[in-house]
N, C-alpha and C. Protein backbone atom coordinates (compact mmCIF):
# COMPACT_ATOMS: atom_id res chain seq x y z
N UNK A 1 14.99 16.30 27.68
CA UNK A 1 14.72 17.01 26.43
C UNK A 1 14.23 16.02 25.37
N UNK A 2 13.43 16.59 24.71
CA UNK A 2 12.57 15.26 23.45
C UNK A 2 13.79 15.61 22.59
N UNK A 3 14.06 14.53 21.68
CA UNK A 3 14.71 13.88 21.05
C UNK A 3 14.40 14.32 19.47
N UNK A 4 14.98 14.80 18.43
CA UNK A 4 14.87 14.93 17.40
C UNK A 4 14.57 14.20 16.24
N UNK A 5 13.77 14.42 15.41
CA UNK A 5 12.89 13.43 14.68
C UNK A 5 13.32 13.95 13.28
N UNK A 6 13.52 12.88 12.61
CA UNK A 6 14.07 13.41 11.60
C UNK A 6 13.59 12.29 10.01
N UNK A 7 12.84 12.25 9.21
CA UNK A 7 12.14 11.41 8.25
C UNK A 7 12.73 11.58 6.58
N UNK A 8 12.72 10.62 6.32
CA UNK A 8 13.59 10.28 4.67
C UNK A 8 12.04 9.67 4.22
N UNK A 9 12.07 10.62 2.87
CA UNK A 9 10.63 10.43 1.81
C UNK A 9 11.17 10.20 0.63
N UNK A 10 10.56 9.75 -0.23
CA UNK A 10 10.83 9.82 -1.76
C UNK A 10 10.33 9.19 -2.22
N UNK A 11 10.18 8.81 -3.85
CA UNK A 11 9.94 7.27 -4.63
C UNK A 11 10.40 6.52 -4.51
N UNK A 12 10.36 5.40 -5.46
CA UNK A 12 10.90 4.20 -5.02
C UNK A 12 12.00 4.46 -5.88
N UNK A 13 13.24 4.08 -5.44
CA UNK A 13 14.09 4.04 -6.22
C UNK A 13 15.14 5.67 -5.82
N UNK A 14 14.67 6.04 -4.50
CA UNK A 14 15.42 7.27 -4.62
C UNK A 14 16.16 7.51 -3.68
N UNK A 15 17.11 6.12 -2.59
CA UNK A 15 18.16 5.67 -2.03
C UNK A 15 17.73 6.34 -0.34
N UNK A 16 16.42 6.77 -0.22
CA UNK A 16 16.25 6.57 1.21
C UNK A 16 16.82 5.75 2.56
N UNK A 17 16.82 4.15 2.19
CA UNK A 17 17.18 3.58 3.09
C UNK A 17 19.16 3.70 3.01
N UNK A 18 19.40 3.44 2.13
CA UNK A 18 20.72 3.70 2.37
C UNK A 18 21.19 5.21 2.90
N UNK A 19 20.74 6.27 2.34
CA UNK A 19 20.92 7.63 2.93
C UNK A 19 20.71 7.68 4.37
N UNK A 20 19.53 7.71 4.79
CA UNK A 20 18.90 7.08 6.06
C UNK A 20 20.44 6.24 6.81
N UNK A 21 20.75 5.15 6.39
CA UNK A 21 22.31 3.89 7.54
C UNK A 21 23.12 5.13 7.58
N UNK A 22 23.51 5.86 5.83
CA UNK A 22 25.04 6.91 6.34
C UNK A 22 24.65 8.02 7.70
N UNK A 23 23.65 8.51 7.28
CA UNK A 23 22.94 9.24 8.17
C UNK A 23 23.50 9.25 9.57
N UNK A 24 23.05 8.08 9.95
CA UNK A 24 22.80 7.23 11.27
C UNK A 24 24.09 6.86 11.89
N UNK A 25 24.99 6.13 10.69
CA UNK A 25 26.54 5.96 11.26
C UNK A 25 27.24 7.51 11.47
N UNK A 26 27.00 8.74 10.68
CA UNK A 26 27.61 9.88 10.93
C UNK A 26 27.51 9.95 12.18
N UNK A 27 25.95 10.62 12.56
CA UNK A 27 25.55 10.80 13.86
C UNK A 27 26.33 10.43 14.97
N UNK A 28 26.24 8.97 14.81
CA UNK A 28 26.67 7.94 16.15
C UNK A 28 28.61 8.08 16.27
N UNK A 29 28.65 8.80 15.08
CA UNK A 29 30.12 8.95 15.20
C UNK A 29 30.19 10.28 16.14
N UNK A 30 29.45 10.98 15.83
CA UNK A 30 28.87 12.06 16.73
C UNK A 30 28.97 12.34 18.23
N UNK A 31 28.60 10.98 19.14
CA UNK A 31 28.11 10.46 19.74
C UNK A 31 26.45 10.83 19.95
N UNK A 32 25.80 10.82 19.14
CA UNK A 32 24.62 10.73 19.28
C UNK A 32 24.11 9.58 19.42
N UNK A 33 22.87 9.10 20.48
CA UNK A 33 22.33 7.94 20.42
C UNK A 33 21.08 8.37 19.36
N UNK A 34 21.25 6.79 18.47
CA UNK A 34 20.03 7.57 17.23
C UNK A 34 19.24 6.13 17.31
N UNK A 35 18.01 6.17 16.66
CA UNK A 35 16.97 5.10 16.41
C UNK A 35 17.08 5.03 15.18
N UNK A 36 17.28 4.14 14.19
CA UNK A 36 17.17 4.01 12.73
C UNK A 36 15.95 3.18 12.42
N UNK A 37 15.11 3.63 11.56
CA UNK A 37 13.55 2.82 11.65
C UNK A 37 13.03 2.97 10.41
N UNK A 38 11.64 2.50 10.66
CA UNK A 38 11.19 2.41 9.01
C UNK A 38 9.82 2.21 9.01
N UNK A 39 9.01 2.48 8.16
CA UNK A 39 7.61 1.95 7.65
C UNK A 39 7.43 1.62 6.27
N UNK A 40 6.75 0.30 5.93
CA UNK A 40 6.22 -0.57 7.09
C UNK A 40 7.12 -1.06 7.87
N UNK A 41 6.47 -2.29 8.98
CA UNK A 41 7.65 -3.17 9.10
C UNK A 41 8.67 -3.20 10.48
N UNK A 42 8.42 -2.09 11.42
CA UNK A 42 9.74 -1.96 12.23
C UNK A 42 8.48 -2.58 13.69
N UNK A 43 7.77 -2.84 13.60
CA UNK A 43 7.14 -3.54 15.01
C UNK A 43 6.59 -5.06 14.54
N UNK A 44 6.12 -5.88 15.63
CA UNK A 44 5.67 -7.17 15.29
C UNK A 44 4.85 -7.56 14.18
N UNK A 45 3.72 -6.40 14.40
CA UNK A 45 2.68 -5.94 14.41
C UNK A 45 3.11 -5.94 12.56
N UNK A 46 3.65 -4.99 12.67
CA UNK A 46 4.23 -4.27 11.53
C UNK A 46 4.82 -4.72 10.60
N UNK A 47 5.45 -5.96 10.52
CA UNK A 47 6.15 -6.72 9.92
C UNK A 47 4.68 -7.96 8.89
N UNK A 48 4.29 -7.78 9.71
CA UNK A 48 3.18 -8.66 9.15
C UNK A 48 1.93 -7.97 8.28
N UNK A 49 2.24 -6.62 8.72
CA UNK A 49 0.88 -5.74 7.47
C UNK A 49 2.52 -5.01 6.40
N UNK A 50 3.87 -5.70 6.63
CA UNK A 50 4.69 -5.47 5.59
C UNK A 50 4.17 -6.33 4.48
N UNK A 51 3.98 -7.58 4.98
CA UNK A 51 3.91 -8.54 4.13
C UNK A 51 2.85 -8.48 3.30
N UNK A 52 1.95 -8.56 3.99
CA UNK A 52 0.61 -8.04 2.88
C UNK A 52 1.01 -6.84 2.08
N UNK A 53 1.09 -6.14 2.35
CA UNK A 53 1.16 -4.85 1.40
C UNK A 53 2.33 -5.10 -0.12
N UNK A 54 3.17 -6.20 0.49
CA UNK A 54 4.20 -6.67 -0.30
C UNK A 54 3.94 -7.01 -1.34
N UNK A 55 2.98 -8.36 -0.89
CA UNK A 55 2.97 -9.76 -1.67
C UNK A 55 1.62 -9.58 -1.93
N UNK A 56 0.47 -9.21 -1.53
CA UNK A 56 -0.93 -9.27 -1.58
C UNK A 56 -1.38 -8.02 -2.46
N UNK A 57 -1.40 -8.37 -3.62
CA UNK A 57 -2.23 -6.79 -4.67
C UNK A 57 -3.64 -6.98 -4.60
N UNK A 58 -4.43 -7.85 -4.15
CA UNK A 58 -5.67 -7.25 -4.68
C UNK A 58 -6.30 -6.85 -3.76
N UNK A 59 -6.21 -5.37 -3.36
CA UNK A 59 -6.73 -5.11 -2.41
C UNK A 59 -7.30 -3.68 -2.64
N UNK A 60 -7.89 -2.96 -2.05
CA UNK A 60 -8.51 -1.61 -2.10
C UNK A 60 -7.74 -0.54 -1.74
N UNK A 61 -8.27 0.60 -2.41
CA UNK A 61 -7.17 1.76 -1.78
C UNK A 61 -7.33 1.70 -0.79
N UNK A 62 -8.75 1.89 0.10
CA UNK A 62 -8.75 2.52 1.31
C UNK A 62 -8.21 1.10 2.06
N UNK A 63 -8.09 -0.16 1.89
CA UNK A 63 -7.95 -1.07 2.86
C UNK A 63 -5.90 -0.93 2.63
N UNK A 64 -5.71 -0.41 1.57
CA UNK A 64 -4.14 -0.43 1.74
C UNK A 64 -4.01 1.19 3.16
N UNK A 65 -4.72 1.89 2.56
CA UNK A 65 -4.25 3.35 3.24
C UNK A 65 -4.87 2.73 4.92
N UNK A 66 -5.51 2.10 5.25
CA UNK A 66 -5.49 1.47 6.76
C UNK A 66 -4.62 0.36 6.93
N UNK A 67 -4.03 -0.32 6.19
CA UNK A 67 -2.79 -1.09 6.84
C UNK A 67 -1.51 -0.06 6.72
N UNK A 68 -1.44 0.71 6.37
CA UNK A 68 -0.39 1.35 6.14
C UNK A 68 -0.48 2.25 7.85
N UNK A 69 -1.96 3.17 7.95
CA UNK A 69 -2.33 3.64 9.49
C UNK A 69 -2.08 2.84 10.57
N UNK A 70 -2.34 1.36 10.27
CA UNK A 70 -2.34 0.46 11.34
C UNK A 70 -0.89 0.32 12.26
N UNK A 71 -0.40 0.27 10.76
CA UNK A 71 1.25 0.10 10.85
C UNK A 71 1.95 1.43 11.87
N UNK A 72 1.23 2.29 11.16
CA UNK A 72 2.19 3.95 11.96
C UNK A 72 1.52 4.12 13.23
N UNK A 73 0.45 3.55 13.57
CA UNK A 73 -0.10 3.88 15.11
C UNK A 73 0.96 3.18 15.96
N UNK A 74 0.98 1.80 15.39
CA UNK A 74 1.44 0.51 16.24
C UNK A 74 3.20 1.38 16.25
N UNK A 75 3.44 1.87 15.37
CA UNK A 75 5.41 1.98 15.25
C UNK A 75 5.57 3.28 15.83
N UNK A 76 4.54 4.39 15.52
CA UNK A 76 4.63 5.69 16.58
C UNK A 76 4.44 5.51 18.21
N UNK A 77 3.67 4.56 18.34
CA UNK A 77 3.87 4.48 20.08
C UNK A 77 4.38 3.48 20.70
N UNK A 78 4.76 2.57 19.50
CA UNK A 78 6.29 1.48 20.38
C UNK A 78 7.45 1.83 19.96
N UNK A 79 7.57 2.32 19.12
CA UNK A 79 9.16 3.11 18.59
C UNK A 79 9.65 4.34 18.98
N UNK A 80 8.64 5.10 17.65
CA UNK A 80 8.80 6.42 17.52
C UNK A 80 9.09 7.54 18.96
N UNK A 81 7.81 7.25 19.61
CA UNK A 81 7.46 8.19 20.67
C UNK A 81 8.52 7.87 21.91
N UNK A 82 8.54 6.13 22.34
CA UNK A 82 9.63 6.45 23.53
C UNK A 82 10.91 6.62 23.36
N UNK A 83 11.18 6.56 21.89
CA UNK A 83 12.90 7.07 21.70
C UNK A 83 13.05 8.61 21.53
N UNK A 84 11.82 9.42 21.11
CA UNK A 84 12.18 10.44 21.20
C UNK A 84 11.97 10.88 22.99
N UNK A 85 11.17 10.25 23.85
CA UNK A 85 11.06 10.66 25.16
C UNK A 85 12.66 10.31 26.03
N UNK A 86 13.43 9.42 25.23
CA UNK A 86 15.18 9.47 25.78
C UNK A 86 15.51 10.03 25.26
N UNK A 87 15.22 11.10 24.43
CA UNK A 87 16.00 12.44 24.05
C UNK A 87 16.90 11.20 22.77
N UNK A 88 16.41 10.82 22.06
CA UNK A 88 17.37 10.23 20.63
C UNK A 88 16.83 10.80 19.80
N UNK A 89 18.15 10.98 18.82
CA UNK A 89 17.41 11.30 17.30
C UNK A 89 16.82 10.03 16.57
N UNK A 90 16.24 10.16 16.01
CA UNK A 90 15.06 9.17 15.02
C UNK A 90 15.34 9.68 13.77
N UNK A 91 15.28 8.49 13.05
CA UNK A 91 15.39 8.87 11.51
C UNK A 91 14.43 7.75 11.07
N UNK A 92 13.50 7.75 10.76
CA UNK A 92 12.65 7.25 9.79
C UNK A 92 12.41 7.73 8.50
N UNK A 93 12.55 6.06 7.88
CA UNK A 93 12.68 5.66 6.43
C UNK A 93 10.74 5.91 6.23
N UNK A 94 10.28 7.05 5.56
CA UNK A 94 8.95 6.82 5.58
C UNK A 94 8.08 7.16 6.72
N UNK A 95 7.09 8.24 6.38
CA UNK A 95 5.87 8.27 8.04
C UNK A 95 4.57 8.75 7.29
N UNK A 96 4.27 9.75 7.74
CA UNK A 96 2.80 10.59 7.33
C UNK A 96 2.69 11.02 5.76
N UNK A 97 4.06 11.33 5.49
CA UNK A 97 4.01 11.74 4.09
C UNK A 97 3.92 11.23 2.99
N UNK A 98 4.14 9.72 3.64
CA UNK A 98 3.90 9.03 2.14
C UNK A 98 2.16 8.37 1.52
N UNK A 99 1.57 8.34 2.64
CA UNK A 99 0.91 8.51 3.06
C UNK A 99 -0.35 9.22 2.17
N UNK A 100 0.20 10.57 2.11
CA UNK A 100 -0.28 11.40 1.42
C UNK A 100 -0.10 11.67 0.18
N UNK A 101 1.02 11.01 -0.14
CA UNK A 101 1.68 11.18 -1.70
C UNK A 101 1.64 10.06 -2.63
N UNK A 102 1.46 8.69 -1.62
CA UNK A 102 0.83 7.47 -2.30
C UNK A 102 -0.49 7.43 -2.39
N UNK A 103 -1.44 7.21 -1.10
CA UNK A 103 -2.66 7.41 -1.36
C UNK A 103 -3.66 8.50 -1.44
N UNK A 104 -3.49 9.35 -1.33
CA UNK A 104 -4.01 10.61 -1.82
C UNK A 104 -3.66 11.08 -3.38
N UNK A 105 -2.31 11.19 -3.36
CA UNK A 105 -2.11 11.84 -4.75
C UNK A 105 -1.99 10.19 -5.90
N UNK A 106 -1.59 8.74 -5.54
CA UNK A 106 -0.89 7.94 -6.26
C UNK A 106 -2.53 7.21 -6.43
N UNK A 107 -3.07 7.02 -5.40
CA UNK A 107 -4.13 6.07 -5.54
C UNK A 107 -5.88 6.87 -5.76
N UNK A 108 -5.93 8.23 -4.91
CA UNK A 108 -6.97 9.17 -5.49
C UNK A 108 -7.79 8.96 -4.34
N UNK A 109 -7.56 8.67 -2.86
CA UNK A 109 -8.19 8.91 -1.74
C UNK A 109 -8.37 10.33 -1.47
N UNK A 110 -8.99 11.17 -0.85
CA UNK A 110 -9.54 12.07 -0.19
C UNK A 110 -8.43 12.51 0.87
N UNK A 111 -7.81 14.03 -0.05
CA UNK A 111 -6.23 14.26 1.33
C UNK A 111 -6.70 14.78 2.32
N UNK A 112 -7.86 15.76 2.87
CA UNK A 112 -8.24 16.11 3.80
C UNK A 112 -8.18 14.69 4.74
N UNK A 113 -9.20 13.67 4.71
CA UNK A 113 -9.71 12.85 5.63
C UNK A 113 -8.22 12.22 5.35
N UNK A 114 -7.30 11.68 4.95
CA UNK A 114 -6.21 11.33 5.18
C UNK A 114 -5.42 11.94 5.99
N UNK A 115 -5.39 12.96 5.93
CA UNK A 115 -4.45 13.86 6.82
C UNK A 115 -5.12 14.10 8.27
N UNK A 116 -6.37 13.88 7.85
CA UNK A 116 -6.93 13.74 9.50
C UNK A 116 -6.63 12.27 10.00
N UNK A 117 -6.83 11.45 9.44
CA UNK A 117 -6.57 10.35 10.08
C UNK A 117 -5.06 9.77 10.24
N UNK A 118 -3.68 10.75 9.21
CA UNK A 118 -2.69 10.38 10.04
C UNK A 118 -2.52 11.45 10.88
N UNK A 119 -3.23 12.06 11.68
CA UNK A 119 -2.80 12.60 12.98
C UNK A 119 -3.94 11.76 14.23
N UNK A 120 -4.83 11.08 13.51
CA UNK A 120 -5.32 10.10 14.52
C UNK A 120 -4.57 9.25 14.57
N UNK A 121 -3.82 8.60 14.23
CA UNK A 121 -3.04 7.24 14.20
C UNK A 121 -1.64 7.77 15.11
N UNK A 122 -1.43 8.99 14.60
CA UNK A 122 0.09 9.22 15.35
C UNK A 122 0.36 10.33 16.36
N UNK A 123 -1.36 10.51 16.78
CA UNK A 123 -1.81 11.31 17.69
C UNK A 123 -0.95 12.47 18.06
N UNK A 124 -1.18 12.84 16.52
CA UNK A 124 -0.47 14.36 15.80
C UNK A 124 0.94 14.69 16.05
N UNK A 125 1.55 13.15 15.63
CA UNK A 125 3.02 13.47 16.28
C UNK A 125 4.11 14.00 14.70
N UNK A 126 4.42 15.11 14.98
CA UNK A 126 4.83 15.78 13.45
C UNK A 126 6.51 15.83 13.16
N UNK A 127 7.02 15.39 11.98
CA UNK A 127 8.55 15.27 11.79
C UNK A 127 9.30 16.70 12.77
N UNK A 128 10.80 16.90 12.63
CA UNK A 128 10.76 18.10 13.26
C UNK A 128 11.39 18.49 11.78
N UNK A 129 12.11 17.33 10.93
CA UNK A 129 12.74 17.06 9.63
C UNK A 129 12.13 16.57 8.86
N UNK A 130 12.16 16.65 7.40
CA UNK A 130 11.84 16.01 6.24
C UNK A 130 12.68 16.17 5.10
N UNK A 131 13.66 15.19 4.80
CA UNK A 131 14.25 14.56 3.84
C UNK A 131 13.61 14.50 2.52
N UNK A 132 13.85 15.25 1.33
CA UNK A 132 12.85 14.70 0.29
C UNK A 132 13.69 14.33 -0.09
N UNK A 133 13.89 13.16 -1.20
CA UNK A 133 14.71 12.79 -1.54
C UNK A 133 13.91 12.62 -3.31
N UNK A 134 14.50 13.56 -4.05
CA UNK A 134 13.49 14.10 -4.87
C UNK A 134 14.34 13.18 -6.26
N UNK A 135 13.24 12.34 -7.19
CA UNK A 135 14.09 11.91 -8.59
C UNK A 135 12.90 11.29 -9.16
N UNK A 136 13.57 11.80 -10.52
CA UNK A 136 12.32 11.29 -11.91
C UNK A 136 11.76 9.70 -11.28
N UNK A 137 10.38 9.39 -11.44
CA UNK A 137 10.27 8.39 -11.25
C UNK A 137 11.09 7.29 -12.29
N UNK A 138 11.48 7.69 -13.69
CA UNK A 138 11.89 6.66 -14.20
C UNK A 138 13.64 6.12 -14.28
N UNK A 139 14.02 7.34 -13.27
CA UNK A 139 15.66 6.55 -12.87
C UNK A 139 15.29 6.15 -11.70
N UNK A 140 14.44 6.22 -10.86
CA UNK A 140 14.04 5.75 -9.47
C UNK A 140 13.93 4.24 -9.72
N UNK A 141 12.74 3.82 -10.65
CA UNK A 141 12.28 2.79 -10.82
C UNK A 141 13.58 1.79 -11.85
N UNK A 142 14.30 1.96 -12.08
CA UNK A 142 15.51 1.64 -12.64
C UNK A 142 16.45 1.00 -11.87
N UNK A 143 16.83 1.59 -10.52
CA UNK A 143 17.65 1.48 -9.54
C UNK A 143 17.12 0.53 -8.79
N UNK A 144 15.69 0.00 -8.86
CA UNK A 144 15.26 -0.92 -7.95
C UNK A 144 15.63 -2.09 -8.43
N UNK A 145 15.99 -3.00 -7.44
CA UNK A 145 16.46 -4.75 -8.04
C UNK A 145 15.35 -5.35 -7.12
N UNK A 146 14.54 -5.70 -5.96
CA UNK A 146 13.79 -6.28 -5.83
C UNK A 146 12.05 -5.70 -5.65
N UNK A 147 11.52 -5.51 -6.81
CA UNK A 147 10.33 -5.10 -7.38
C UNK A 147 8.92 -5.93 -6.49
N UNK A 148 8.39 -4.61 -5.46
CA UNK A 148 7.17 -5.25 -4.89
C UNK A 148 5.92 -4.88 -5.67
N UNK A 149 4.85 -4.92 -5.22
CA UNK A 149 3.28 -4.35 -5.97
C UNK A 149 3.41 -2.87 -5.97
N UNK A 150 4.06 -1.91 -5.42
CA UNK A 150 4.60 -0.74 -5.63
C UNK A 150 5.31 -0.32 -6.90
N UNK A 151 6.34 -1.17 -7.07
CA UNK A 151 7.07 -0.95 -8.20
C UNK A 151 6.38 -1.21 -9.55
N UNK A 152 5.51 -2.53 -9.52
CA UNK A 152 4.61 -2.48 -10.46
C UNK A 152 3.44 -1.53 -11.15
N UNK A 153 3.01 -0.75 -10.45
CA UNK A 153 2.06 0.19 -10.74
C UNK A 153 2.74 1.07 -11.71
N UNK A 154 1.78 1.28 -12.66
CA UNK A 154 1.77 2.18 -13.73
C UNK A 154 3.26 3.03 -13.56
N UNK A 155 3.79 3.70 -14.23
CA UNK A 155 4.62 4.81 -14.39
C UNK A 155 3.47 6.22 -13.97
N UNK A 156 2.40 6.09 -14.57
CA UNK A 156 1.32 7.93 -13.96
C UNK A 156 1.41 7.18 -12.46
N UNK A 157 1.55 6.46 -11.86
CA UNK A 157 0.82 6.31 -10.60
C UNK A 157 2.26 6.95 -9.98
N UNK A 158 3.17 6.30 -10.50
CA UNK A 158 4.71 7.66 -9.66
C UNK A 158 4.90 8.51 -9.78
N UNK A 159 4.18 9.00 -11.00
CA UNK A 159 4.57 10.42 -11.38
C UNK A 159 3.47 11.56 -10.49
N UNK A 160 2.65 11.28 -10.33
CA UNK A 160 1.51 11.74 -9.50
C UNK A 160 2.16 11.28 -7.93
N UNK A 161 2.79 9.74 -7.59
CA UNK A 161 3.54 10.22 -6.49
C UNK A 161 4.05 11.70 -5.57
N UNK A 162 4.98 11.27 -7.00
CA UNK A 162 6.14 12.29 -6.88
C UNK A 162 5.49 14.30 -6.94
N UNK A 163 4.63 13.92 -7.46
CA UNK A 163 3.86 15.38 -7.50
C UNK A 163 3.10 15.74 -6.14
N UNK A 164 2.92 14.75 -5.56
CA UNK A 164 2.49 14.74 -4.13
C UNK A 164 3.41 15.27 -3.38
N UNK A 165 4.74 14.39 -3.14
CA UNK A 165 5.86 15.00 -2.63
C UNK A 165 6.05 16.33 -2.74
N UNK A 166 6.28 16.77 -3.48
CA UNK A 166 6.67 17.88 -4.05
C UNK A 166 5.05 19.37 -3.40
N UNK A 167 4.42 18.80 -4.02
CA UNK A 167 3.07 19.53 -3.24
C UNK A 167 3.29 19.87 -1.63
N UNK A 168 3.57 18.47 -1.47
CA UNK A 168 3.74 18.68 0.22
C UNK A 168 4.85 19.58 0.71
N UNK A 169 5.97 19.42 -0.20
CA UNK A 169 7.17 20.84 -0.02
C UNK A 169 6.86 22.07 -0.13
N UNK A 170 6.29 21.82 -1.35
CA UNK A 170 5.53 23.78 -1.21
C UNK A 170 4.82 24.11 -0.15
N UNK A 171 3.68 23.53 0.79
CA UNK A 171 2.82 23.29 1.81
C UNK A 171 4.03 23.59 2.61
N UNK A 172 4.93 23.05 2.94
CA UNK A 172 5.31 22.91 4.33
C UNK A 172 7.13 22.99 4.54
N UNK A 173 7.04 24.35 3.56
CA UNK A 173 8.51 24.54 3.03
C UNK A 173 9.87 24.03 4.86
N UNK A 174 9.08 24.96 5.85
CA UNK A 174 10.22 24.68 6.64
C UNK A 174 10.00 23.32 6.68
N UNK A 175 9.57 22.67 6.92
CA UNK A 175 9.61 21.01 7.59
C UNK A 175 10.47 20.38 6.58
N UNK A 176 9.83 20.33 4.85
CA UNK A 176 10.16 19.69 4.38
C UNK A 176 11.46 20.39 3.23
N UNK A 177 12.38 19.49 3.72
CA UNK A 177 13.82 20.08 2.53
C UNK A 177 14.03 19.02 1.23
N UNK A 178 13.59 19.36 0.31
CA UNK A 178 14.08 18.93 -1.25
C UNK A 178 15.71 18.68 -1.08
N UNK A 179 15.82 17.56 -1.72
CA UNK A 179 17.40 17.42 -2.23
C UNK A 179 16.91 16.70 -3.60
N UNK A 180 18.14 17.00 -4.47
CA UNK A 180 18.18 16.15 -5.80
C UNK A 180 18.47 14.73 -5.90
N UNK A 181 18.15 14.28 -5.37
CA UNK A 181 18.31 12.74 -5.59
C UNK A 181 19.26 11.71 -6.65
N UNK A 182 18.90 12.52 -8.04
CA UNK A 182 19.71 12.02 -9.09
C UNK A 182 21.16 12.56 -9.06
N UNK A 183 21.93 13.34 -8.08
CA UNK A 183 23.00 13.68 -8.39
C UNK A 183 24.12 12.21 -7.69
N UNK A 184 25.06 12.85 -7.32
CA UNK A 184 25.65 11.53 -6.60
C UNK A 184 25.31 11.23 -5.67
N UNK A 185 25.52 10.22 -4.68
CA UNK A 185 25.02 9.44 -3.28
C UNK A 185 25.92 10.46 -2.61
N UNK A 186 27.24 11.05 -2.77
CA UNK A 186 28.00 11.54 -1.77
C UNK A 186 27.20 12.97 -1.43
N UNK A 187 26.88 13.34 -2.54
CA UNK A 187 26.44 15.09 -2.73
C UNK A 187 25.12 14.64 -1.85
N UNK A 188 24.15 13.55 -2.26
CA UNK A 188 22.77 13.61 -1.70
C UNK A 188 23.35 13.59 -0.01
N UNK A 189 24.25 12.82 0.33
CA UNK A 189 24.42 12.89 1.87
C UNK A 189 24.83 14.02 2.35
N UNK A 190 26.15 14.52 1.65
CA UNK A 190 26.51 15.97 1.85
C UNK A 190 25.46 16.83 2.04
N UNK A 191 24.56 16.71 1.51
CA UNK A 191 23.57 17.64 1.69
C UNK A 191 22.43 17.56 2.53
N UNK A 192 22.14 16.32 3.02
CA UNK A 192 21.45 15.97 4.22
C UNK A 192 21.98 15.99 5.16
N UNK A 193 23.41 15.75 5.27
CA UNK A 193 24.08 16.30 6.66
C UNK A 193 23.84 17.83 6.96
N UNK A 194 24.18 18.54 5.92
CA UNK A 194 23.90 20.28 6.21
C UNK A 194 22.64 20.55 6.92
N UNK A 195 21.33 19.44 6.09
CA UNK A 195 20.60 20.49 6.72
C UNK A 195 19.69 19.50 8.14
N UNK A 196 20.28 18.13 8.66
CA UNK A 196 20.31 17.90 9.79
C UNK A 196 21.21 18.67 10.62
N UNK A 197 22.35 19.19 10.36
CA UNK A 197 22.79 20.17 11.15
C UNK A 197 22.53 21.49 11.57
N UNK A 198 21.55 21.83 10.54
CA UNK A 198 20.88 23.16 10.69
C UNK A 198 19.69 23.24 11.65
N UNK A 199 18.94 21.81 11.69
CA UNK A 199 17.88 21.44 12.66
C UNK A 199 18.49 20.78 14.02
N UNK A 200 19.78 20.72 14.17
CA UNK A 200 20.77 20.15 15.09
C UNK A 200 20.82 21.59 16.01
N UNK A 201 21.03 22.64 15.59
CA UNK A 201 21.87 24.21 16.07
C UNK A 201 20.36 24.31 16.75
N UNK A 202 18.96 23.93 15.80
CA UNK A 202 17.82 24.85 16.69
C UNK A 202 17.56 23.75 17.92
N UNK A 203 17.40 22.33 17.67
CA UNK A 203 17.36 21.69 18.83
C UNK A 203 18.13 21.69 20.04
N UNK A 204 19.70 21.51 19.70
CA UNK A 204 20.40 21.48 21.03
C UNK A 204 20.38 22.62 22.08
């Protein structure tokens, strides 16, 4: 049986990766075998178009929105794809959607040909989950302590983020579930457990 896929989105600053570990330790308390992962960054490959994207600003939209593709081809078919073929759940920090909500809506690329080309890169491999992890960009950007070329960009460039996100929820209400982000860390998990369990009842 394929393995359940399950993706954490948001701004910066809106506790993805930590939501994402509780996530992961619930599960495994579970006994579920789970994959905990991320973009950029989780292949060889990947670690090294982290760095650029990190440390290196002067670069072009479209040459960021292809290291970012480069990254999800290389991590969808050495990660992604054979952990869901052992039947594991996957939780990725970040995939297609940001994608669309950074460079389409944050940077002003073209969402059609984006959206075609992340289903070339991940040879149309689609969440079965989506985590929004929804908060003002300016308590997001608050909460951050180590500030990359992301965090630097304008305040409109998150707010148009975040309007992406949100776009993409209306688009694609079942896939993608809104949570409030700004409430507490316990409530935001509480509430991502519910509705991984609700996508738990249709998978098993």
């Amino acid at each position: 049986m394929r393995g359940l896929f399950v993706t954490v989105e948001g701004v910066e600053g809106s506790g993805k990766t930590t939501v994402n570990q509780l996530l992961a330790e619930w599960l495994r308390q579970k006994n579920f075998t789970v994959t905990v992962t991320a973009e950029p960054g989780s292949t060889p490959l990947g670690k090294e178009i982290r760095n650029l994207l990190a440390n290196f600003s002067e670069r072009t939209a479209w040459a960021e929105a292809f290291l970012f593709l480069a990254d999800r081809a290389e991590h969808a078919t050495r990660v992604i794809r054979p952990s869901l073929e052992r039947g594991e759940i996957v939780l990725c920090d970040r995939f297609t959607d940001s994608t669309i909500a950074y460079q389409a809506f944050g940077l002003g690329l073209p969402l059609e040909t984006l959206i075609a080309l992340n289903r070339i890169a991940t040879n149309a491999l689609v969440p079965d989950l989506t985590l929004l992890l929804d908060v003002e960009p300016e308590l997001g950007l608050q909460r951050v302590k180590n500030k990359t070329v992301f965090e630097e960009r304008d305040l409109n460039f998150h707010h148009r983020v975040r309007w992406g996100y949100l776009w993409l929820a209306k688009r694609e209400p079942e896939r993608i579930k809104i949570i409030n982000a700004s409430q507490t860390l316990e409530i935001v998990v509480s509430e991502a457990k519910r509705l991984i369990e609700e996508a738990l009842q249709k998978w098993l």
